[in-house]
Protein backbone atom coordinates (compact mmCIF):
# COMPACT_ATOMS: atom_id res chain seq x y z
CA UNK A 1 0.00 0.00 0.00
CA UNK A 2 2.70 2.28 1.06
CA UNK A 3 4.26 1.52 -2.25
CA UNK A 4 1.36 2.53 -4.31
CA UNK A 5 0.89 5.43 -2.88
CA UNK A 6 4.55 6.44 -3.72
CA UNK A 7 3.92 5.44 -7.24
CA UNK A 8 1.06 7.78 -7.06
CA UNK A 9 2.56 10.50 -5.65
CA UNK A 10 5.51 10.40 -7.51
CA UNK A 11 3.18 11.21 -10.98
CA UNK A 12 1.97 14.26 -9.44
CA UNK A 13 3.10 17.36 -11.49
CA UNK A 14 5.78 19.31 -10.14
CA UNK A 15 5.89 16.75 -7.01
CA UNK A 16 9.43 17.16 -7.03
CA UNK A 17 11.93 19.74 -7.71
CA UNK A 18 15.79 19.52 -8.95
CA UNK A 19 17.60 22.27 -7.04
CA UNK A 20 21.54 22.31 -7.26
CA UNK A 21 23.94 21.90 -4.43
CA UNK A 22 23.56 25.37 -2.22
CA UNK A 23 26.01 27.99 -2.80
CA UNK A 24 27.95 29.30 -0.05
CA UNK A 25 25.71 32.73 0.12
CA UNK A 26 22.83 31.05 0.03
CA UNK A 27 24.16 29.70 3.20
CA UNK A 28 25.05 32.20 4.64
CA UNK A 29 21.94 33.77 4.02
CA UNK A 30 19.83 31.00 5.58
CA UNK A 31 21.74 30.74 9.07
CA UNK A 32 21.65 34.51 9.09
CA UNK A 33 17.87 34.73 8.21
CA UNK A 34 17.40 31.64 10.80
CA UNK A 35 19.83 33.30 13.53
CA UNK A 36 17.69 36.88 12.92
CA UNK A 37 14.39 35.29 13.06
CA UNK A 38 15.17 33.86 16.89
CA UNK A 39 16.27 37.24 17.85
CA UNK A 40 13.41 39.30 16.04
CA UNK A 41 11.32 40.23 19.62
CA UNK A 42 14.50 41.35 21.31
CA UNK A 43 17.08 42.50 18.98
CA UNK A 44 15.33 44.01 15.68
CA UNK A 45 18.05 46.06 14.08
CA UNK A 46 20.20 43.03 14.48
CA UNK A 47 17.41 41.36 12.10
CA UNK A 48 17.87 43.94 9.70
CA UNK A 49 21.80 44.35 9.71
CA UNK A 50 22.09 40.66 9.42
CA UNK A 51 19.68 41.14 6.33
CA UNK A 52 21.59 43.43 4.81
CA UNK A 53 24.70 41.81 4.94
CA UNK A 54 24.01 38.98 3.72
CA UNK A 55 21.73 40.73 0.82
CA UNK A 56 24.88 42.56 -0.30
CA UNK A 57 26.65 39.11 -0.44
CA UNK A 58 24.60 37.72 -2.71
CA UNK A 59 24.15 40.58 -4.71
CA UNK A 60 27.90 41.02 -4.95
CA UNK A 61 28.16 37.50 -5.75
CA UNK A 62 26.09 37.76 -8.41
CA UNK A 63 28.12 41.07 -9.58
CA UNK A 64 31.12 39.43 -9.52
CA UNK A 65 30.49 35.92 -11.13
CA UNK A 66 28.77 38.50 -14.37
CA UNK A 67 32.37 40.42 -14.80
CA UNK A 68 34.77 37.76 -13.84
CA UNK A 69 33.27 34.41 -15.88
CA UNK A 70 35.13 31.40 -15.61
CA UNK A 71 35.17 27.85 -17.53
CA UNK A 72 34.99 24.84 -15.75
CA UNK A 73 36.02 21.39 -17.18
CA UNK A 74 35.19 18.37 -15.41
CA UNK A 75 36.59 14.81 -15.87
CA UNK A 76 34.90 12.52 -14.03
CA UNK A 77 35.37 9.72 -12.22
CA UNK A 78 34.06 6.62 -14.39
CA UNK A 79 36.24 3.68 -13.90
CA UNK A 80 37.86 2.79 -17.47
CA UNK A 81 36.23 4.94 -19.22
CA UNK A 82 36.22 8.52 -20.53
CA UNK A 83 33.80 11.14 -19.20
CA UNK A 84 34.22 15.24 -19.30
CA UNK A 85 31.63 18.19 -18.26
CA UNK A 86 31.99 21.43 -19.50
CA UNK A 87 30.50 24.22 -18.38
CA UNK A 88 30.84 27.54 -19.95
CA UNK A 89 30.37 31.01 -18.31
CA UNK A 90 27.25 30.87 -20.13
CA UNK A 91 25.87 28.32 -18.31
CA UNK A 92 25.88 26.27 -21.73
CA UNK A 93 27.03 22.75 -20.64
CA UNK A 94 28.75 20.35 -23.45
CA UNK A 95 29.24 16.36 -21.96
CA UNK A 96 32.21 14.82 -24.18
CA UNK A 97 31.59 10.63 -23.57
CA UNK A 98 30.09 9.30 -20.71
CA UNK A 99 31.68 6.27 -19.68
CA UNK A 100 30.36 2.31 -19.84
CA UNK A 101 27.25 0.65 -19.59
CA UNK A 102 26.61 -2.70 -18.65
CA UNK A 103 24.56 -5.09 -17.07
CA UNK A 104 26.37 -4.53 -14.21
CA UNK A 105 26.59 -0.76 -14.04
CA UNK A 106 25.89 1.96 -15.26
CA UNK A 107 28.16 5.49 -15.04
CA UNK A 108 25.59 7.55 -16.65
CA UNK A 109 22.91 6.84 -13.89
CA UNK A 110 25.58 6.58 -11.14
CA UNK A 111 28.22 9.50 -11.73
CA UNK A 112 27.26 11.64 -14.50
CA UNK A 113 23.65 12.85 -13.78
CA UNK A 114 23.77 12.50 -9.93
CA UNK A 115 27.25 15.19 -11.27
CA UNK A 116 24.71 17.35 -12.87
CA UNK A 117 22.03 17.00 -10.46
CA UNK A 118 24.49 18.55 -7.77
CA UNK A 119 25.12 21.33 -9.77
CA UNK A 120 21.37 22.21 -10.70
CA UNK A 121 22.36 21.78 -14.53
CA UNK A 122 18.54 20.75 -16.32
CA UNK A 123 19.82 21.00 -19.96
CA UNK A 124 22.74 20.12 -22.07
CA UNK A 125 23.60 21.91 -25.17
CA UNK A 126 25.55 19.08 -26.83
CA UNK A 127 26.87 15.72 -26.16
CA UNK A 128 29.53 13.97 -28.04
CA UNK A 129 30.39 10.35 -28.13
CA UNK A 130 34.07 10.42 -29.36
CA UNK A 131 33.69 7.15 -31.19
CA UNK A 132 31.47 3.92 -30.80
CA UNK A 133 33.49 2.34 -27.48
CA UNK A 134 31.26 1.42 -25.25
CA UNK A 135 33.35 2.76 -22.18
CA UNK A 136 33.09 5.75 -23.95
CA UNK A 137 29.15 6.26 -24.99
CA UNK A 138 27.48 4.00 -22.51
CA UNK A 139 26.69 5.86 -19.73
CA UNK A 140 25.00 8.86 -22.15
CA UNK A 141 22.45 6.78 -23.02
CA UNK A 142 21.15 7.60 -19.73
CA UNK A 143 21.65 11.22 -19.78
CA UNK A 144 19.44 11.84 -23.11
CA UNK A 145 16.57 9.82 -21.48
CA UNK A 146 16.72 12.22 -17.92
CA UNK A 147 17.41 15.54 -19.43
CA UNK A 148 16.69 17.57 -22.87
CA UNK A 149 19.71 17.71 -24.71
CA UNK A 150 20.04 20.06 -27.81
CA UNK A 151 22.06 17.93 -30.14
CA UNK A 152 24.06 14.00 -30.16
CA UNK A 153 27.59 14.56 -32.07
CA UNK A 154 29.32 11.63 -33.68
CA UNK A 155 31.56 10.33 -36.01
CA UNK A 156 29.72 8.88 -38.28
CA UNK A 157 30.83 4.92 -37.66
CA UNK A 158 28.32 2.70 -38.88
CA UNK A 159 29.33 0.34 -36.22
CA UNK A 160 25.89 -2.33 -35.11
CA UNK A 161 26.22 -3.20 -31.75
CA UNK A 162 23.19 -3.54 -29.89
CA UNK A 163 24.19 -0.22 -27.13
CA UNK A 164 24.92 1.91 -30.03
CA UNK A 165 22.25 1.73 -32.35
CA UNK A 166 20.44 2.23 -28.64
CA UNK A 167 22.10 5.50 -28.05
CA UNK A 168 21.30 6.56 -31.75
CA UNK A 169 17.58 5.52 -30.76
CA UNK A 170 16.82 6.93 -27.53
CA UNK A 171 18.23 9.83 -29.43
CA UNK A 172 15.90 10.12 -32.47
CA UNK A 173 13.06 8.84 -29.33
CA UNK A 174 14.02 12.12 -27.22
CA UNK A 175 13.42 14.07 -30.24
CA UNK A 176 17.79 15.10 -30.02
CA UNK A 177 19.01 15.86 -33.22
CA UNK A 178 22.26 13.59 -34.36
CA UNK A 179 25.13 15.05 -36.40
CA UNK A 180 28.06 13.95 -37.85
CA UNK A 181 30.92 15.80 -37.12
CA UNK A 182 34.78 16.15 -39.13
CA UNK A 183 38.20 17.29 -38.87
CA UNK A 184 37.48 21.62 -40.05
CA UNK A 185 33.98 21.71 -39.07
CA UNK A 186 33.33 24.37 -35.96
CA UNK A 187 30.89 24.20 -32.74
CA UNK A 188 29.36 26.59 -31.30
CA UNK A 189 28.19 26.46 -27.86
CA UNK A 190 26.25 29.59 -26.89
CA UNK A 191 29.42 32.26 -27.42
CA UNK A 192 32.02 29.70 -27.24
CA UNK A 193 34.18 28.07 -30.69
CA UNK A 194 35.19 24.22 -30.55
CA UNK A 195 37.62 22.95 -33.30
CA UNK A 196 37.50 19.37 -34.30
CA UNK A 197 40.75 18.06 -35.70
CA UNK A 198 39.74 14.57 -36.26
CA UNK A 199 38.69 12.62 -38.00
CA UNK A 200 39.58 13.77 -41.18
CA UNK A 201 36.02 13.38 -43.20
CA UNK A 202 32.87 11.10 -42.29
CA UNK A 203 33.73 8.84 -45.00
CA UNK A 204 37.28 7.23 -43.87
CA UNK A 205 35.91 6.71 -40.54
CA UNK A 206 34.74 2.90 -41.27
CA UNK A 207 37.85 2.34 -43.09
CA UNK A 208 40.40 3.30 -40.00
CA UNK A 209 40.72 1.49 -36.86
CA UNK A 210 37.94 2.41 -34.22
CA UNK A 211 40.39 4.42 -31.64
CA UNK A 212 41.75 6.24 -35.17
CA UNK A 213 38.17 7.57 -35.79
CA UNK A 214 37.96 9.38 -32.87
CA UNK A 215 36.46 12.53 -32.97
CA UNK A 216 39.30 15.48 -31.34
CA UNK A 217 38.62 18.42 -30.10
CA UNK A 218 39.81 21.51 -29.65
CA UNK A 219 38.64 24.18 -27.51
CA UNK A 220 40.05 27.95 -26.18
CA UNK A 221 39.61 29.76 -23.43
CA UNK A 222 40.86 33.10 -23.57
CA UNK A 223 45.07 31.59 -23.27
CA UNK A 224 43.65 28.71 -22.29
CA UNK A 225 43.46 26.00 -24.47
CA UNK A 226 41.98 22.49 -24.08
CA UNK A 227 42.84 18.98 -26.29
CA UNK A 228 40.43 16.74 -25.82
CA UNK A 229 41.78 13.43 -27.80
CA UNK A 230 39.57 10.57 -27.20
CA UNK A 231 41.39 7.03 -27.59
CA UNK A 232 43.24 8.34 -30.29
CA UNK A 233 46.55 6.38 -30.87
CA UNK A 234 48.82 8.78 -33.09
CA UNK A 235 49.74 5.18 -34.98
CA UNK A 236 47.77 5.60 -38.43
CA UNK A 237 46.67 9.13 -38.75
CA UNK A 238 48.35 12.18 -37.51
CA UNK A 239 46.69 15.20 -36.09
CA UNK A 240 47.17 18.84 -37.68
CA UNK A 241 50.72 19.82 -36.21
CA UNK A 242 49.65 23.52 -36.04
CA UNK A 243 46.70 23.05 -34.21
CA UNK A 244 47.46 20.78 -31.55
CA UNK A 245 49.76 23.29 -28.76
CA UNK A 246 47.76 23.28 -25.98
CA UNK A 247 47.69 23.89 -21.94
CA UNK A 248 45.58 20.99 -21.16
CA UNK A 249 45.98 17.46 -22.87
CA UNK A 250 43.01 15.14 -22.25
CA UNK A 251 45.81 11.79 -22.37
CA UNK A 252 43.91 9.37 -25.01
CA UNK A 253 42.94 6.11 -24.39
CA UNK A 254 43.41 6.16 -20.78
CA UNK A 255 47.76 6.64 -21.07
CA UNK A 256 47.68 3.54 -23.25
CA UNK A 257 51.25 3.41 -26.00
CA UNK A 258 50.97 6.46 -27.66
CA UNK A 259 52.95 6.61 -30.62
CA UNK A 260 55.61 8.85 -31.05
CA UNK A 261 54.72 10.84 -27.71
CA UNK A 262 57.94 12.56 -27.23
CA UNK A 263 57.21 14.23 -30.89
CA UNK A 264 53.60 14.62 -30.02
CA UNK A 265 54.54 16.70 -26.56
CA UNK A 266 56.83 19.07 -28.33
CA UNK A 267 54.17 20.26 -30.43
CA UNK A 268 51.53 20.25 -27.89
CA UNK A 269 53.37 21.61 -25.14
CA UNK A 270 50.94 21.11 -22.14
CA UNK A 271 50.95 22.79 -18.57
CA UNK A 272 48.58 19.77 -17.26
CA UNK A 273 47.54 16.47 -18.26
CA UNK A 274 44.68 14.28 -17.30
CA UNK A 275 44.34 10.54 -17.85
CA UNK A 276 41.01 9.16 -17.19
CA UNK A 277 41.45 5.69 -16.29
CA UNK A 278 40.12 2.70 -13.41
CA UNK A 279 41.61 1.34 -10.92
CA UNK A 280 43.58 -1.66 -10.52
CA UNK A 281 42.74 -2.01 -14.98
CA UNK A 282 43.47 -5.07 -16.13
CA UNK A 283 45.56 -3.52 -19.20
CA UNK A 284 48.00 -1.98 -17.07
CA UNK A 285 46.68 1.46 -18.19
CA UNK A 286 48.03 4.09 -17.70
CA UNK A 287 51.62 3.07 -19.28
CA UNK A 288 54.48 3.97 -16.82
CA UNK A 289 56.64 5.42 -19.75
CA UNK A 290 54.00 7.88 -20.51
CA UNK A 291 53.29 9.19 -17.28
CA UNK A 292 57.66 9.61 -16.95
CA UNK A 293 57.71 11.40 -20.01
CA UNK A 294 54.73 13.49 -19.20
CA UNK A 295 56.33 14.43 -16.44
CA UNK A 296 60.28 15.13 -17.78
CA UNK A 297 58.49 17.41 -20.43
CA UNK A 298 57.40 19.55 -16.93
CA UNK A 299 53.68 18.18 -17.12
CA UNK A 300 51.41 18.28 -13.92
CA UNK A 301 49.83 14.79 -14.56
CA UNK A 302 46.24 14.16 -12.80
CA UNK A 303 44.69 10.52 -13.10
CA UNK A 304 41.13 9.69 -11.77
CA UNK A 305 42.32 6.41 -10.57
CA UNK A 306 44.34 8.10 -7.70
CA UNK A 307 42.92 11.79 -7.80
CA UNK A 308 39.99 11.26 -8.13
CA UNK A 309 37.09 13.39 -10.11
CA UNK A 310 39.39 16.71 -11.49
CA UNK A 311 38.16 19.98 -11.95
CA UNK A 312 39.69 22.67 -13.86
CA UNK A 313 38.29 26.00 -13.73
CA UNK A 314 40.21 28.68 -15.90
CA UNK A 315 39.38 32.63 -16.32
CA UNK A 316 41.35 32.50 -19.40
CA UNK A 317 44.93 33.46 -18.24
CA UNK A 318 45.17 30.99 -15.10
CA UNK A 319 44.01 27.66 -14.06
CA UNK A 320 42.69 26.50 -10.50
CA UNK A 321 42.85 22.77 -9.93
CA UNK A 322 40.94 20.86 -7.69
CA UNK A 323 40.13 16.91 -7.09
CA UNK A 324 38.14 14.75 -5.74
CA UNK A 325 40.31 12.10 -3.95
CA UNK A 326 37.75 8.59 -3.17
């Protein structure tokens, strides 16, 4: 009975309401409101100063966030398996891949939207599944069936397996448009330009290796600049020399053999790379050599195996760093 009556409860319009994780004013506002409300009868002005204050908080909050925007780029936490949030100063948010989906879990339903949830985000402007891997797409299968997303980016492969013609169809179900996407063509996200560098045209993907196919991006942030690379191997195609420099490298594959890295480094020239990878892998990702040379080349190196979820939050000239260790 009690069970029902959830059920029917739960179908109520508006029974329920997503609200983000509160901000640090809105905090401070409550426990000043709650603090002033105890001491209304005997201390008044109190009350009213403690509104005050805290009013100007937010407000200046709210100033300061409008004249001082910032990017934030999230790579989460998804076992073997990619999965980045970005969030521009627009409040436009782009997902690149969304980690696996199995019978046995699910990273879309257990990392990415509770991830969005906590941040009050209700819409996505686009998604893009880097290539047809299911560690890669699985888990945004998920996200297109909780929240209205404004367009599904691929690469084109024609690739049958039963998840990814799934993805394609919850998709074309949600009413999301699909587009194929290749090396020269330019997003826009609200304001904000994304290059993609790979692959080179829609009709070579089927041809190349899976990990070759997929899609790169490129995106810049004032002097900040982000590579976002996929599995990518560097073995049978190579990537645009001139636009690959960079101050963040998303590692491909999670730091599998990369060929040619010591080449590929001197042309990217990162301040910080990330390598989203599991724990305890069974392919002994990420590859010792690669994390040694990442690091003789003066490279802060972050991995979600030991760091943890990594957020990078940039105004354009600087970045702040910050993890979240398990």
């Amino acid at each position: 009975c009690i069970i029902r009556i959830s059920h029917f409860l739960a179908k109520i319009p508006y029974g329920s309401l997503q609200v983000g994780r509160p901000s640090f004013p809105f905090l401070l506002m409550y426990y000043f409101l709650l603090v002033g409300f105890f001491a209304l009868k005997r201390k008044l002005i109190f009350f009213i100063v403690a509104l005050l204050l805290v009013f100007n908080i937010f407000v200046f909050t709210r100033v300061w966030k409008i004249y001082h925007p910032r990017l934030a780029v999230y790579f989460l936490d998804v076992g073997q398996g990619d999965a980045a949030v970005i969030v521009f100063p627009g409040k436009e948010v782009c997902i690149i891949d969304g980690g696996r989906r199995s019978n046995f879990i699910d990273y879309g339903e257990r990392v990415i939207i509770p991830f969005l949830c906590s941040r009050g985000i209700t819409h996505i402007h686009t998604i893009i599944a880097t290539h047809p891997d299911v560690d890669h797409y699985g888990g945004l299968i998920s996200v297109i069936e909780h929240f209205p997303v404004g367009k599904l980016l691929v690469n084109g492969s024609s690739k049958e397996s039963f998840l990814y013609k799934k993805l394609l169809a919850t998709a074309q179900e949600k009413g999301t448009p699909v587009y194929t996407v290749g090396r020269g063509e330019v997003l826009r996200i609200g304001q904000h330009k994304m290059y993609v560098l790979n692959p080179p045209s829609v009709d070579m993907v089927d041809i190349l290796p899976t990990n070759e196919g997929s899609i790169v991006l490129k995106l810049g942030y004032g002097k900040v600049t982000f590579l976002f690379t996929g599995d990518f191997p560097n073995r049978v195609l190579k990537l645009p020399g001139s636009c690959l420099s960079s101050t963040v490298l998303k590692f491909s594959h999670h730091g599998a053999a990369f060929s040619k890295l010591s080449t590929f480094l001197c042309t990217v020239r990162p301040e910080i790379a990330t390598i989203s990878v599991g724990r305890d892998n069974p392919f002994g990702h990420p590859e010792c050599e690669n994390i040694q040379m990442l690091k003789q080349s003066g490279c802060r190196v972050y991995r979600t195996d030991t760091d943890g979820a990594i957020t990078l939050i940039t105004d354009g000239k600087t970045i702040r760093t910050a993890l979240m260790i398990r």
